[in-house]
PDB file of N, CA and C in Angstrom:
ATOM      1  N   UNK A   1     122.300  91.514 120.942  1.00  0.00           N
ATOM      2  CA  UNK A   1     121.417  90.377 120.742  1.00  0.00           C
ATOM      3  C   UNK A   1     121.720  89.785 119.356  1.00  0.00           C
ATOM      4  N   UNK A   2     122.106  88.055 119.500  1.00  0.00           N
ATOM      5  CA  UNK A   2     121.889  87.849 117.519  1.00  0.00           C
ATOM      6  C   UNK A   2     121.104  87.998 116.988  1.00  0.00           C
ATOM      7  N   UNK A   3     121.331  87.234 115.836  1.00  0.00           N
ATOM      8  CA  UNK A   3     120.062  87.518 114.603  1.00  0.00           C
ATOM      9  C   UNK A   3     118.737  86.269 115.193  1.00  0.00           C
ATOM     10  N   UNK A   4     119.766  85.341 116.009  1.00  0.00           N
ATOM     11  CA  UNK A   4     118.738  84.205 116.231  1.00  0.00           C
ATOM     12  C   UNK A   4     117.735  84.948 117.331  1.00  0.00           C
ATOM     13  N   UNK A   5     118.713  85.266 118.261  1.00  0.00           N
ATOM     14  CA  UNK A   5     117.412  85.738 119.376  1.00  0.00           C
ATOM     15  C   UNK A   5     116.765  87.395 118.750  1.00  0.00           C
ATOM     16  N   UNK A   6     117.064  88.143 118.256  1.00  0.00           N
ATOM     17  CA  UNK A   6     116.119  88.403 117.681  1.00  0.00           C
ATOM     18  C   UNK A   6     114.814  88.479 117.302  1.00  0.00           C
ATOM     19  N   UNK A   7     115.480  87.307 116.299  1.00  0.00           N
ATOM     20  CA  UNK A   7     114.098  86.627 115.212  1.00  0.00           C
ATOM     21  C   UNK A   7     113.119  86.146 116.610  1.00  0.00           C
ATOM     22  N   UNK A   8     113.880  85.360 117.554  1.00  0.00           N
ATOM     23  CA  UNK A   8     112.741  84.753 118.382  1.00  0.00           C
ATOM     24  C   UNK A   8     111.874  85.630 119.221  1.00  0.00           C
ATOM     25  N   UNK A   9     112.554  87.216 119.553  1.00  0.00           N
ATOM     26  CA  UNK A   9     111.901  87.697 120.089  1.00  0.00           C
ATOM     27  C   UNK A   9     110.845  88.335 119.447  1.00  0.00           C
ATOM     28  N   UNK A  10     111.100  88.435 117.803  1.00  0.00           N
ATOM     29  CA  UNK A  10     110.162  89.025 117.250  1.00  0.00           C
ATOM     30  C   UNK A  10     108.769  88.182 116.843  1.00  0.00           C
ATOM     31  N   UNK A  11     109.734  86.509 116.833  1.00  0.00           N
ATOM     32  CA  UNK A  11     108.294  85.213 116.814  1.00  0.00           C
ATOM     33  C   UNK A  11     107.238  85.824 118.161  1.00  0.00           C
ATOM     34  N   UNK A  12     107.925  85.964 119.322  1.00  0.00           N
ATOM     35  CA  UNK A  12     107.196  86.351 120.630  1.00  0.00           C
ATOM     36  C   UNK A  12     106.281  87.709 120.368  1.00  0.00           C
ATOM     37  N   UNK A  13     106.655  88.277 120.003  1.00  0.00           N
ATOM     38  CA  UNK A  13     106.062  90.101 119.731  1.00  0.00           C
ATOM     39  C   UNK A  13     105.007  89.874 119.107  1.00  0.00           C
ATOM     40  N   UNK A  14     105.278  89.634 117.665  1.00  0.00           N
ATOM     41  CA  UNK A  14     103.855  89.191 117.072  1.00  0.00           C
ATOM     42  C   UNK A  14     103.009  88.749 117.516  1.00  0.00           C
ATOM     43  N   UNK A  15     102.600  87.592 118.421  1.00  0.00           N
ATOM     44  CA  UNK A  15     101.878  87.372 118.797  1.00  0.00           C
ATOM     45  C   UNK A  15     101.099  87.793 120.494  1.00  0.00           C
ATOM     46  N   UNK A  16     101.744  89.419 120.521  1.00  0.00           N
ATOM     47  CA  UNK A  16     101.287  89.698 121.768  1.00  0.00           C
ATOM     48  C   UNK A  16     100.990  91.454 120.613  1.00  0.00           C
ATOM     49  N   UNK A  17     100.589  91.468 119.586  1.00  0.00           N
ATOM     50  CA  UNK A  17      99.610  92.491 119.241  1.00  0.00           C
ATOM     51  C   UNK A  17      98.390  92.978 119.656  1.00  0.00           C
ATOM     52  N   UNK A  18      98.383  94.206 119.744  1.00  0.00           N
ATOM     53  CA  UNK A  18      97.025  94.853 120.414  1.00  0.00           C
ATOM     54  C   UNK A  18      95.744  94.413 119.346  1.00  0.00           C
ATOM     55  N   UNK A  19      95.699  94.080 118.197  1.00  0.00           N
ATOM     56  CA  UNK A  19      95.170  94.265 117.358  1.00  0.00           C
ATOM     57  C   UNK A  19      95.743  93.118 115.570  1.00  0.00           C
ATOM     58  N   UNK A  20      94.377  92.852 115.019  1.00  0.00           N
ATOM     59  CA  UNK A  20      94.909  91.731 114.255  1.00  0.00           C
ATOM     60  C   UNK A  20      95.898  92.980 113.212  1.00  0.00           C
ATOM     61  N   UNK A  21      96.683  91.993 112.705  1.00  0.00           N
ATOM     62  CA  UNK A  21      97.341  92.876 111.574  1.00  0.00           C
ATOM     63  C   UNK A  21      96.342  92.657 109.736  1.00  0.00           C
ATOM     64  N   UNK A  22      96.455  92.924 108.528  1.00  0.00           N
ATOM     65  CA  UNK A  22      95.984  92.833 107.685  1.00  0.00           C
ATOM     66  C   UNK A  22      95.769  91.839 107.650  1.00  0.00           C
ATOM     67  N   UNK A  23      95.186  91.226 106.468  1.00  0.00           N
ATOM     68  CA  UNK A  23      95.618  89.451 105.606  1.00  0.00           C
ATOM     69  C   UNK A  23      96.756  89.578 104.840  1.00  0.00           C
ATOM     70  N   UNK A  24      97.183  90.461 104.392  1.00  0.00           N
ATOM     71  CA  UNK A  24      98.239  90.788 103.475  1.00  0.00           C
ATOM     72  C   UNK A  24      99.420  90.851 104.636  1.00  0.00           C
ATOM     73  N   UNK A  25      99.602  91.924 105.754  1.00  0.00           N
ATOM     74  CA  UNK A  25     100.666  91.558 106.547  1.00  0.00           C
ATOM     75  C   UNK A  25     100.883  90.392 106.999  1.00  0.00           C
ATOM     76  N   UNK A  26      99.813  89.729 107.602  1.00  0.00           N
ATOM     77  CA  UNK A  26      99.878  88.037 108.015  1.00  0.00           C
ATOM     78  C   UNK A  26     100.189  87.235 107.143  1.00  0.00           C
ATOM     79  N   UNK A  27      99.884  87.563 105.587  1.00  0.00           N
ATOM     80  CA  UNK A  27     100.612  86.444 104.764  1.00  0.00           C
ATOM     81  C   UNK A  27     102.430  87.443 104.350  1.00  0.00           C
ATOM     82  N   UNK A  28     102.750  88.328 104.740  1.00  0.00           N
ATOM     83  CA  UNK A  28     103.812  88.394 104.227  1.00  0.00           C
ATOM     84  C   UNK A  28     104.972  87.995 105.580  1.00  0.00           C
ATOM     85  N   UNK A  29     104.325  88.523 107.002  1.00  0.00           N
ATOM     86  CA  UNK A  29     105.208  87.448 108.257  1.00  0.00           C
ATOM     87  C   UNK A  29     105.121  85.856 108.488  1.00  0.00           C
ATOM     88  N   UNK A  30     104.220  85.813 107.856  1.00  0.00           N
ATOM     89  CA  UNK A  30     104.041  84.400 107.678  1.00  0.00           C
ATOM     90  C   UNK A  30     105.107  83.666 106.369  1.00  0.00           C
ATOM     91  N   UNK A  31     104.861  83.989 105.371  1.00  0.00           N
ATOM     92  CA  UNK A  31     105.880  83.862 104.576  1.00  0.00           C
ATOM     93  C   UNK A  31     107.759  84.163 104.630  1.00  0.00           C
ATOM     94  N   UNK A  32     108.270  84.898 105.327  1.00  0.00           N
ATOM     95  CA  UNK A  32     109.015  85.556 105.795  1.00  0.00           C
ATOM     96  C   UNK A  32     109.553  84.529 106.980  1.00  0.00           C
ATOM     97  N   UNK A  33     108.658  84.194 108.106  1.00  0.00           N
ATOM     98  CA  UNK A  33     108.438  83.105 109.101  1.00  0.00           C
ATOM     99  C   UNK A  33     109.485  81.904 108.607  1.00  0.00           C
ATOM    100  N   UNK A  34     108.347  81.404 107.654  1.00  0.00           N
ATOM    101  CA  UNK A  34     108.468  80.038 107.119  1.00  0.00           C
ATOM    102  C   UNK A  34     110.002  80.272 106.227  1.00  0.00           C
ATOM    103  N   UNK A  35     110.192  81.098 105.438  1.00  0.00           N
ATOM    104  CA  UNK A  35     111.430  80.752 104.436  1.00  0.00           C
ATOM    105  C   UNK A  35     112.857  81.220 106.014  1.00  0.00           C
ATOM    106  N   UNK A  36     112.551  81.705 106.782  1.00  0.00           N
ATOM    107  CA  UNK A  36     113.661  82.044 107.789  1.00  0.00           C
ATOM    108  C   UNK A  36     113.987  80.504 108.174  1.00  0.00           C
ATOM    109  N   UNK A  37     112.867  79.894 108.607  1.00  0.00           N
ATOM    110  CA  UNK A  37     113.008  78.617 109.532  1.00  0.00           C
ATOM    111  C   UNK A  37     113.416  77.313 108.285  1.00  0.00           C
ATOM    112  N   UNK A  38     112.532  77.265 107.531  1.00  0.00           N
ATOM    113  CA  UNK A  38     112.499  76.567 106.793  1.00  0.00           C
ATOM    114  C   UNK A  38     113.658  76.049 105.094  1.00  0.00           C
ATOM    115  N   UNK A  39     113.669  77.491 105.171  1.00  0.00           N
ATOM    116  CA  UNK A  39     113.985  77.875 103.354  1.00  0.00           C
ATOM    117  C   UNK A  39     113.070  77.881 102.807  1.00  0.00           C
ATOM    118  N   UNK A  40     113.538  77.508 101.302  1.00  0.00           N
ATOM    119  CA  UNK A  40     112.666  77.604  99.788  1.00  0.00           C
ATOM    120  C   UNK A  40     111.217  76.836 100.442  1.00  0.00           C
ATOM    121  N   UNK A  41     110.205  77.475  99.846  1.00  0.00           N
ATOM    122  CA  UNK A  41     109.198  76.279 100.347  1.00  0.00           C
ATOM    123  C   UNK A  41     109.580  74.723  99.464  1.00  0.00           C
ATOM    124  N   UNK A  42     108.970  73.464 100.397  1.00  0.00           N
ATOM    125  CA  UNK A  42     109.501  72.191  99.727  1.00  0.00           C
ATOM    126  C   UNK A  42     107.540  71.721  99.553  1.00  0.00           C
ATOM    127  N   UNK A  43     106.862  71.895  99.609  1.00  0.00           N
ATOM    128  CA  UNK A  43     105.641  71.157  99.501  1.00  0.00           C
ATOM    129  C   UNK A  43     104.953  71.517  97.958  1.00  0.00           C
ATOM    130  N   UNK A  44     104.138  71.303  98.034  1.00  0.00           N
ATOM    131  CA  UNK A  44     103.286  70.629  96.887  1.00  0.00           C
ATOM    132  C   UNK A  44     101.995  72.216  97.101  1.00  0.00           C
ATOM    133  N   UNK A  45     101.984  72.656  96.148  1.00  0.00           N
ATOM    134  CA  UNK A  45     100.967  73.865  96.040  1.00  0.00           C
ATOM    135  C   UNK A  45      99.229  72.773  96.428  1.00  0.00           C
ATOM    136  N   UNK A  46      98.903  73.681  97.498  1.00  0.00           N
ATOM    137  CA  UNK A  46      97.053  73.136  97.859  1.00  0.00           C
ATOM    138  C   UNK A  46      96.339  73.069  96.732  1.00  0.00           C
ATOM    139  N   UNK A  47      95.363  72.446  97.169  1.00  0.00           N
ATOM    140  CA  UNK A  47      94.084  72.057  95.588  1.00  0.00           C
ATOM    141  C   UNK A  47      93.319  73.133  95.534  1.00  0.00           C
ATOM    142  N   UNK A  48      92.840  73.066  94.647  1.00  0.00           N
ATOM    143  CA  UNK A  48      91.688  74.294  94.395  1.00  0.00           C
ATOM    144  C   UNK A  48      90.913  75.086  94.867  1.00  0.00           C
ATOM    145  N   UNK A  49      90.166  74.082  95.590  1.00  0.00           N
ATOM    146  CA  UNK A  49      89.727  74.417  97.281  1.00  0.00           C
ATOM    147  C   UNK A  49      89.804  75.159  98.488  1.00  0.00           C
ATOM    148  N   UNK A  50      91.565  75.024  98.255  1.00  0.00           N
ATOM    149  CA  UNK A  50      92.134  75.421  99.897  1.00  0.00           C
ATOM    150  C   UNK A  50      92.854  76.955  99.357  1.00  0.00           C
ATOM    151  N   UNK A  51      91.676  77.495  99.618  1.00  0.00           N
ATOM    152  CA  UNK A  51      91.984  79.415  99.142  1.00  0.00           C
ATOM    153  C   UNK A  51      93.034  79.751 100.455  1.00  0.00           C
ATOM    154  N   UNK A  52      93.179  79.793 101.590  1.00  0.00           N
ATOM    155  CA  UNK A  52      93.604  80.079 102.693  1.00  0.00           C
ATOM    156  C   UNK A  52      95.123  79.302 102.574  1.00  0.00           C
ATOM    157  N   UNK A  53      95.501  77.615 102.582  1.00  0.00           N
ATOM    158  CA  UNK A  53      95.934  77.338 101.732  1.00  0.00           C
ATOM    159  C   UNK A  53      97.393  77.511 100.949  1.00  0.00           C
ATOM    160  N   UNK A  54      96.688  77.956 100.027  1.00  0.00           N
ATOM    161  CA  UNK A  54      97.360  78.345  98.413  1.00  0.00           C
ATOM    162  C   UNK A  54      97.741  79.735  98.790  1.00  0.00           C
ATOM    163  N   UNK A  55      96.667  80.580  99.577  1.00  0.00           N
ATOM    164  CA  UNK A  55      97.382  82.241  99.774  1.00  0.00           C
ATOM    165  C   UNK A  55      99.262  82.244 100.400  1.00  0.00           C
ATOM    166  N   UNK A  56      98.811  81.040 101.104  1.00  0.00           N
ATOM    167  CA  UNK A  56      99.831  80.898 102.241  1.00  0.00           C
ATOM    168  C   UNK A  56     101.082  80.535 101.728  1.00  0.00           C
ATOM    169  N   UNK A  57     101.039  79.506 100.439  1.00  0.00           N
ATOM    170  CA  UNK A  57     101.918  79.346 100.048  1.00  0.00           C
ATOM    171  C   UNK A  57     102.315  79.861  98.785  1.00  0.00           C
ATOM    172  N   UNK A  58     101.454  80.236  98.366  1.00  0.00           N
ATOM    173  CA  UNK A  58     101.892  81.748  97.268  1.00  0.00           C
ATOM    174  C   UNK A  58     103.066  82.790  97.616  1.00  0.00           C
ATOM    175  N   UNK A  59     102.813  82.936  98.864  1.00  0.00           N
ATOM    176  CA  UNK A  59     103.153  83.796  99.883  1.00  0.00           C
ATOM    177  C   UNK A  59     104.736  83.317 100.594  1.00  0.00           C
ATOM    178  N   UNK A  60     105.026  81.940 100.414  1.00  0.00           N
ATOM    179  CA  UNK A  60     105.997  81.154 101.100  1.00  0.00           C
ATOM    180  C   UNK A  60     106.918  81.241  99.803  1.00  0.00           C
ATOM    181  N   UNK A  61     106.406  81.070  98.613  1.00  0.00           N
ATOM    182  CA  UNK A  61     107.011  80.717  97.430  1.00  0.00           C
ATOM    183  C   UNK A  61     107.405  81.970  96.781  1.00  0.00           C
ATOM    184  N   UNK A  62     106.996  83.096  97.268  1.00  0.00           N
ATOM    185  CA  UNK A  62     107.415  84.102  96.372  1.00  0.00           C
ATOM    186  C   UNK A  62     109.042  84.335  97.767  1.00  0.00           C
ATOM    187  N   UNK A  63     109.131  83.766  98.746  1.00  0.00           N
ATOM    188  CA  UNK A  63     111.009  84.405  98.904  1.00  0.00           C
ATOM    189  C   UNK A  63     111.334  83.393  98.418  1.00  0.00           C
ATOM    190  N   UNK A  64     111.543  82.538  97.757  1.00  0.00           N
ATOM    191  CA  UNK A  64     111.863  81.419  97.228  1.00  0.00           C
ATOM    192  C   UNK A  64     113.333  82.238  96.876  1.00  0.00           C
ATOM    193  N   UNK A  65     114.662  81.887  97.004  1.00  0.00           N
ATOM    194  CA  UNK A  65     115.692  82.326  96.587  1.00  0.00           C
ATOM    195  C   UNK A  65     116.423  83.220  97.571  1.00  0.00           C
ATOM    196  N   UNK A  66     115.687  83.339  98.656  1.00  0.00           N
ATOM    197  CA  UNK A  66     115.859  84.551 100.071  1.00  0.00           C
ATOM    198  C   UNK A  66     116.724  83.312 100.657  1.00  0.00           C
ATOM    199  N   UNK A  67     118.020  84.049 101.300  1.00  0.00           N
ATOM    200  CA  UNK A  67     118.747  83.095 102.373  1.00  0.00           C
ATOM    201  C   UNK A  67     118.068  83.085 103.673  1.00  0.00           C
ATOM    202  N   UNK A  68     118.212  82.321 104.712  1.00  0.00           N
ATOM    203  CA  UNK A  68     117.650  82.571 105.452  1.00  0.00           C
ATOM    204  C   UNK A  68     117.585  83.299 106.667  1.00  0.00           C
ATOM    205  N   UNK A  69     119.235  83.452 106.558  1.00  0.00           N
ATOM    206  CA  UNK A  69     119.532  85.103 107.544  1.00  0.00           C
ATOM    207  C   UNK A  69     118.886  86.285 106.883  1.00  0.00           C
ATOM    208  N   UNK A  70     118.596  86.751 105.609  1.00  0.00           N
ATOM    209  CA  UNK A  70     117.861  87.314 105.080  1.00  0.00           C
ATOM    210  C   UNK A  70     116.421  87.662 105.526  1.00  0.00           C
ATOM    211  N   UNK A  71     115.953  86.341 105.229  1.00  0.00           N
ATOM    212  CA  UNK A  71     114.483  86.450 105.741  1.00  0.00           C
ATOM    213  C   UNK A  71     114.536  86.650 107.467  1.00  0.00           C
ATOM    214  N   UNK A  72     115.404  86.311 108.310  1.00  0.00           N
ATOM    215  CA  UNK A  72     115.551  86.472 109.397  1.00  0.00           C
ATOM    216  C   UNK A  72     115.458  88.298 109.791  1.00  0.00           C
ATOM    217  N   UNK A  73     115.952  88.658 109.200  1.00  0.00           N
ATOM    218  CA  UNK A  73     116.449  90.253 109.101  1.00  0.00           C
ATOM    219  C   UNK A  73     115.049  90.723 108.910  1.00  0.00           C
ATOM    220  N   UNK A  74     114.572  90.359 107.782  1.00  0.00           N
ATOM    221  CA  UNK A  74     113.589  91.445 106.684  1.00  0.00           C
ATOM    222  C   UNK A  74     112.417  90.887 108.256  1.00  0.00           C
ATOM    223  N   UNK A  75     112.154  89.457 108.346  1.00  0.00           N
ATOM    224  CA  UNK A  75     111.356  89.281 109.247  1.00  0.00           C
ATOM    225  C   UNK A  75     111.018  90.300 110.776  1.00  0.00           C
ATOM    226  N   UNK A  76     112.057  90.148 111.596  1.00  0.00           N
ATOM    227  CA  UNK A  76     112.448  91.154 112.447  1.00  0.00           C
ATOM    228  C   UNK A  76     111.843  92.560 112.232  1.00  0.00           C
ATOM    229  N   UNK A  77     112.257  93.108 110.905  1.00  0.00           N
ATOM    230  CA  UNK A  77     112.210  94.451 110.917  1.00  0.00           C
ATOM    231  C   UNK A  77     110.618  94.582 110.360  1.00  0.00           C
ATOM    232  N   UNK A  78     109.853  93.635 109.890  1.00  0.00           N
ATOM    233  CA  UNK A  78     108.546  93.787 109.682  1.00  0.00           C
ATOM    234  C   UNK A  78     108.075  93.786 110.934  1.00  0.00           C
ATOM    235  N   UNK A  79     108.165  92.685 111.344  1.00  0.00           N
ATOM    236  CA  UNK A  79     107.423  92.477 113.017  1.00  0.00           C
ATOM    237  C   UNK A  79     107.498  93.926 113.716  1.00  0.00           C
ATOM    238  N   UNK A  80     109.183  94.795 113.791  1.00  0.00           N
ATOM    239  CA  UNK A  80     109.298  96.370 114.210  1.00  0.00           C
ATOM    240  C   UNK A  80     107.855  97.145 114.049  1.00  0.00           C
ATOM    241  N   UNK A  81     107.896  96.801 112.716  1.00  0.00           N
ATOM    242  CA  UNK A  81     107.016  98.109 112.045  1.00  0.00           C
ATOM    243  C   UNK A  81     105.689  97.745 112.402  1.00  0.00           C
ATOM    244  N   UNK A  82     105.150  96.500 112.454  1.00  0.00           N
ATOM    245  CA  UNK A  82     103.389  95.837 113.134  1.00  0.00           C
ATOM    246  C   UNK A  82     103.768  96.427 114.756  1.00  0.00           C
ATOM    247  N   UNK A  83     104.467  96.191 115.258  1.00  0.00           N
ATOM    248  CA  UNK A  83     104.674  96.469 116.759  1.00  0.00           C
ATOM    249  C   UNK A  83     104.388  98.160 116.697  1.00  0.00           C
ATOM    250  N   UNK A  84     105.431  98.402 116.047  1.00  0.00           N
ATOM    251  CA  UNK A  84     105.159 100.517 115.927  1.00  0.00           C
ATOM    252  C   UNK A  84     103.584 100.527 115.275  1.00  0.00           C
ATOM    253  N   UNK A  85     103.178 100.182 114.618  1.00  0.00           N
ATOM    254  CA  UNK A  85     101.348 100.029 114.393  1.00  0.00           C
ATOM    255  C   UNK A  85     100.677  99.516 115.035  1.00  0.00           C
ATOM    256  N   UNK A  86     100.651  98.657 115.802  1.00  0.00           N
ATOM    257  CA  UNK A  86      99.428  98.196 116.685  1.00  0.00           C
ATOM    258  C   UNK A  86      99.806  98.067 117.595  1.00  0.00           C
ATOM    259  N   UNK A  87     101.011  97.995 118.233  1.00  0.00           N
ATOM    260  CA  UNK A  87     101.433  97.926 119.893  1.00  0.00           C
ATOM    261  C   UNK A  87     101.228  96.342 120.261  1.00  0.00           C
ATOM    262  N   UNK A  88     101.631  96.347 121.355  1.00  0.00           N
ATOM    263  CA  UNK A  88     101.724  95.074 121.890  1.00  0.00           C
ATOM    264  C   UNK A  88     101.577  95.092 123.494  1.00  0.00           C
ATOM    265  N   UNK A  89     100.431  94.096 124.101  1.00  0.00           N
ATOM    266  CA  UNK A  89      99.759  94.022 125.192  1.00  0.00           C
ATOM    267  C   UNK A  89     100.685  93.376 126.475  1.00  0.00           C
TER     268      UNK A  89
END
């Protein structure tokens, strides 16, 4: 399997968890997510306000410098380890 289908099967996995994962795991597949698909984050940090937000892109901005086969990889093998912890329905 590539790295692309992979990653997609692991986009699919995640979201067939028995169970929510942390806030901290959700912002680090989430982050991980976004710099795979995306890259470096390109937006504008949220206002003051938007706690949920700003976590998110705190979170986007710290792989800042991650290639994106990289984050593809590290992504994958997180999603592994939520799947080996909470299973999937």
């Amino acid at each position: 399997m590539s790295a692309d289908q992979q990653f997609q099967k692991a986009a699919e996995d995640v979201k067939k968890l028995k169970a929510k994962p942390t806030d901290q795991e959700l912002l680090e597949i989430y982050a991980l997510f976004k710099q795979a698909s995306e890259g470096d984050c390109n937006t504008a940090r949220p206002g003051l306000l938007d706690l949920k937000g700003k976590a998110k892109w705190d979170a986007w901005n710290s792989k800042k410098g991650m290639s994106k086969d990289e984050a593809k990889s590290a992504y994958v093998n997180r999603v592994k380890g939520l799947v080996e912890t909470y299973g999937v329905s």
